[in-house]
Protein backbone atom coordinates (compact mmCIF):
# COMPACT_ATOMS: atom_id res chain seq x y z
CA UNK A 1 -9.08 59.40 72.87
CA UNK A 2 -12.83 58.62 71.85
CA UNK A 3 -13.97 55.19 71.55
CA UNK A 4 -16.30 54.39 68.90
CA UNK A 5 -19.82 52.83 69.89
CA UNK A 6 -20.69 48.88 69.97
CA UNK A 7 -21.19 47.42 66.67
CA UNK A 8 -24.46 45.33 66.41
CA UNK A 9 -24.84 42.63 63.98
CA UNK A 10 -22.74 41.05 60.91
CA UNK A 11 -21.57 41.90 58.28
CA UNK A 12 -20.34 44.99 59.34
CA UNK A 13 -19.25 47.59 57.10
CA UNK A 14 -16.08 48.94 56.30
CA UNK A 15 -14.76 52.16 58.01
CA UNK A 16 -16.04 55.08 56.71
CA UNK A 17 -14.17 58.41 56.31
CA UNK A 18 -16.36 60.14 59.35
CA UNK A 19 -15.29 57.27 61.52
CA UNK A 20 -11.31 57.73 60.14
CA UNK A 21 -10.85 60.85 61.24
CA UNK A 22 -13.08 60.32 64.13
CA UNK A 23 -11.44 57.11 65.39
CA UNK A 24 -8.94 55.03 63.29
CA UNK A 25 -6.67 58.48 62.53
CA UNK A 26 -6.06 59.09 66.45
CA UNK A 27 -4.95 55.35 66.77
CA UNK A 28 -1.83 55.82 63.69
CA UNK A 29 -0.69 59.08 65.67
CA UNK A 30 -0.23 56.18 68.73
CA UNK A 31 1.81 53.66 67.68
CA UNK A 32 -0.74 51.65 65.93
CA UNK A 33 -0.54 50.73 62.03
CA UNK A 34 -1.55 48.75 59.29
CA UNK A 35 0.04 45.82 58.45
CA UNK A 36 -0.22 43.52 55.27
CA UNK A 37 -0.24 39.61 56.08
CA UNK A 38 0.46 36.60 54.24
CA UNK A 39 -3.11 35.66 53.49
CA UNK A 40 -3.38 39.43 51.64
CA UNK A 41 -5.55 41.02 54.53
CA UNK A 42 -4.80 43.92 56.38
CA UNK A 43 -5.09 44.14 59.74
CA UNK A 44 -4.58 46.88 62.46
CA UNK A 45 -1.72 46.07 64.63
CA UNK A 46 0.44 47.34 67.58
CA UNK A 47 3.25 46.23 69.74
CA UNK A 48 3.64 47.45 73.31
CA UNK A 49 6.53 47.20 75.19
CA UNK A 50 6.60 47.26 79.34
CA UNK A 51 9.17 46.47 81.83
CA UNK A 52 8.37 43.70 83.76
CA UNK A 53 7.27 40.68 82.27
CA UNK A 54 4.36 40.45 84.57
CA UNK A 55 2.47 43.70 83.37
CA UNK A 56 3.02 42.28 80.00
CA UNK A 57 0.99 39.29 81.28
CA UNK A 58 -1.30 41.57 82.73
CA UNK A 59 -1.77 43.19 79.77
CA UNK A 60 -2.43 39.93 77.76
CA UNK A 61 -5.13 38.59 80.61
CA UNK A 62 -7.13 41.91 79.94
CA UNK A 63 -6.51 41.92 76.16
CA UNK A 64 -8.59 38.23 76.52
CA UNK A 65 -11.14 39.59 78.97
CA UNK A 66 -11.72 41.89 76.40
CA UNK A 67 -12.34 39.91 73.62
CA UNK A 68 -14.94 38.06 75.59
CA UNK A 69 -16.59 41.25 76.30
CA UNK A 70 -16.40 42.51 72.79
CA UNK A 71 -17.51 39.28 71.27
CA UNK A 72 -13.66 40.11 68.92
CA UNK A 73 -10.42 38.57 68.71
CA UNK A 74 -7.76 39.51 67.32
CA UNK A 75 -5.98 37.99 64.39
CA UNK A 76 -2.88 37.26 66.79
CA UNK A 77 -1.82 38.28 70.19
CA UNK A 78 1.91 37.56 70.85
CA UNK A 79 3.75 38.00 74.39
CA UNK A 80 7.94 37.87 74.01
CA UNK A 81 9.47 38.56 77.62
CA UNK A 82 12.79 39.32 77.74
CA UNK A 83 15.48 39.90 80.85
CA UNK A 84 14.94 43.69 80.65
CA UNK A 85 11.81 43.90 78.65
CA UNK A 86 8.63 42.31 77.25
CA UNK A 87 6.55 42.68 74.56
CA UNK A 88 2.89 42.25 73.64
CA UNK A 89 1.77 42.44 69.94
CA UNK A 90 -1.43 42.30 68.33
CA UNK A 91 -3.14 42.90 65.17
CA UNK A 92 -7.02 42.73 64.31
CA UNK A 93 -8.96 42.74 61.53
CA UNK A 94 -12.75 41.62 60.37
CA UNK A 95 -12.86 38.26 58.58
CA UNK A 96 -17.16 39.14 58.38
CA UNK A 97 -16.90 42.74 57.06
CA UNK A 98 -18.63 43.48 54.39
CA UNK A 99 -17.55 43.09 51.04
CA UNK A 100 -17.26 46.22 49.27
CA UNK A 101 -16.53 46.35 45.51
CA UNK A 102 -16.35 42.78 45.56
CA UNK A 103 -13.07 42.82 47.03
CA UNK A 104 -11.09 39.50 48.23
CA UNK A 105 -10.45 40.65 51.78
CA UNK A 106 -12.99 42.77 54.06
CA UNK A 107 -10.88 44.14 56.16
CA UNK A 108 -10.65 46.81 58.96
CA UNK A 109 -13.74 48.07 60.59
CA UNK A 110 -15.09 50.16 63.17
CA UNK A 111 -15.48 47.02 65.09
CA UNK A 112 -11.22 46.59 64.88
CA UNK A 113 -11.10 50.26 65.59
CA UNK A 114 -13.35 50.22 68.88
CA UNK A 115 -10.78 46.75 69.83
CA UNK A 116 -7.92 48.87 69.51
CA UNK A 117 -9.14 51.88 71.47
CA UNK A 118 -10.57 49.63 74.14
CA UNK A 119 -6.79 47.89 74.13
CA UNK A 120 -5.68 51.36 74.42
CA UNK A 121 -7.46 52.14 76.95
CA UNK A 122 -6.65 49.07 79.62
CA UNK A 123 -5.27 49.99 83.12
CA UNK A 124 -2.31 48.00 82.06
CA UNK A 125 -1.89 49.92 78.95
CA UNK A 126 1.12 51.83 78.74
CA UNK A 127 0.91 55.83 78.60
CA UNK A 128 -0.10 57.22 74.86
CA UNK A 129 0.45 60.61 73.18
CA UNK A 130 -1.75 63.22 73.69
CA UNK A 131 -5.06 64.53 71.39
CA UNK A 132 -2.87 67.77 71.27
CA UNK A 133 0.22 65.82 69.45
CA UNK A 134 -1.89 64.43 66.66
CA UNK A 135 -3.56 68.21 66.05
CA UNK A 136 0.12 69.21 65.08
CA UNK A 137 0.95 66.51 62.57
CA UNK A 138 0.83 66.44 58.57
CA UNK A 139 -1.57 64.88 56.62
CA UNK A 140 0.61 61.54 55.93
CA UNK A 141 -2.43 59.56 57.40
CA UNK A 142 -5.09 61.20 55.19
CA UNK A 143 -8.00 59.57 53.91
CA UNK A 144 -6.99 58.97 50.67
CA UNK A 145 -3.97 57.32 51.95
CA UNK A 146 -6.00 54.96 54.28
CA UNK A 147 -8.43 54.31 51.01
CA UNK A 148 -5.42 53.28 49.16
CA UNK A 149 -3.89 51.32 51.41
CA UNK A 150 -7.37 49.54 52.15
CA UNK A 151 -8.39 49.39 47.90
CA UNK A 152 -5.11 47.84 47.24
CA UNK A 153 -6.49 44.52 47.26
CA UNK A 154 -7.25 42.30 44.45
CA UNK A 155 -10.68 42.10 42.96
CA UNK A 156 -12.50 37.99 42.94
CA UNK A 157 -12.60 36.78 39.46
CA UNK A 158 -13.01 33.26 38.59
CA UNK A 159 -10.16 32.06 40.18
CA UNK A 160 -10.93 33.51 43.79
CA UNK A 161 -13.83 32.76 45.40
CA UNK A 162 -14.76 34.16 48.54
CA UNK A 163 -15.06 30.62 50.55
CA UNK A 164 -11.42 30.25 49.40
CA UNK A 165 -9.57 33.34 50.70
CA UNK A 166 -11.57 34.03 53.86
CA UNK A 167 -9.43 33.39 56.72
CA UNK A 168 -9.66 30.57 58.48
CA UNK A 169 -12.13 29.22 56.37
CA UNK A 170 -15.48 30.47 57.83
CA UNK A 171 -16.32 34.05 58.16
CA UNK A 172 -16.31 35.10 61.92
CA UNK A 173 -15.48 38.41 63.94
């Protein structure tokens, strides 16, 4: 899987349709999706599951090592461990993207989709599809399905206001 190059500076745009295909579109074929949340972002998420509870925690350590190195976080970053199994989730998105067509939330960037790769790609990690799979698999992720999904957010109008429906409160990455 190809990871996309360091993103420099803020805001940083949205993901274009080079970079989808490129980048994002490998991550859906490999367990990783977008998700909706409360605060009407979108962020891209994953769960992995392991056997032993202390990979899991491995896998959490270098998930934070990384987000030092990256200079991201993600939005969460759960670990549930279980007698048989645990399970790390986490989802990412960009609360500093830019705003195109005025839209409430930013959203998902090449800055997420490097994160998620990068998770991906942790000794820890467990084992992924191959580049092969994803060649032999419809169109169901198409661009025009990510743009929709992405676009689907409401427009700010008097009553929204940027300040008010950034998350946390301040833009950050």
């Amino acid at each position: 899987m190809k990871i996309p190059p360091p993103c420099h500076g803020w805001p940083t745009s949205w993901i274009s349709k080079t970079d989808y295909y490129a980048y994002l579109r490998p991550l859906l074929y490999r367990g990783w999706y977008l998700a909706p949340t409360p605060t009407q972002s979108t962020v891209l998420a994953r769960s992995f599951t392991f056997h032993k509870p202390s990979v899991a925690t491995r896998f959490s350590t270098e998930i934070l090592n990384l987000t030092a190195l990256e200079k991201h976080h993600p939005q969460w970053l759960n670990i549930a461990c279980g007698a048989s199994s645990s399970r790390v989730s986490l989802g990412t998105t960009t609360h500093s993207a830019s705003n195109a067509d005025n839209r409430i939330v930013p959203g998902i960037t090449l800055r997420d989709v490097r994160f998620a790769a990068l998770v991906a790609s942790l000794p820890s990690a467990p084992a992924e599809h191959s580049d092969a799979l994803m060649d032999e698999l419809d169109e169901s992720k198409s661009w025009m399905w990510f743009q929709q999904v992405i676009h689907s957010w409401p427009i700010l109008d008097e009553t929204h206001s940027r300040e008010s429906t950034t998350l946390g409160g301040s833009p950050q990455c």
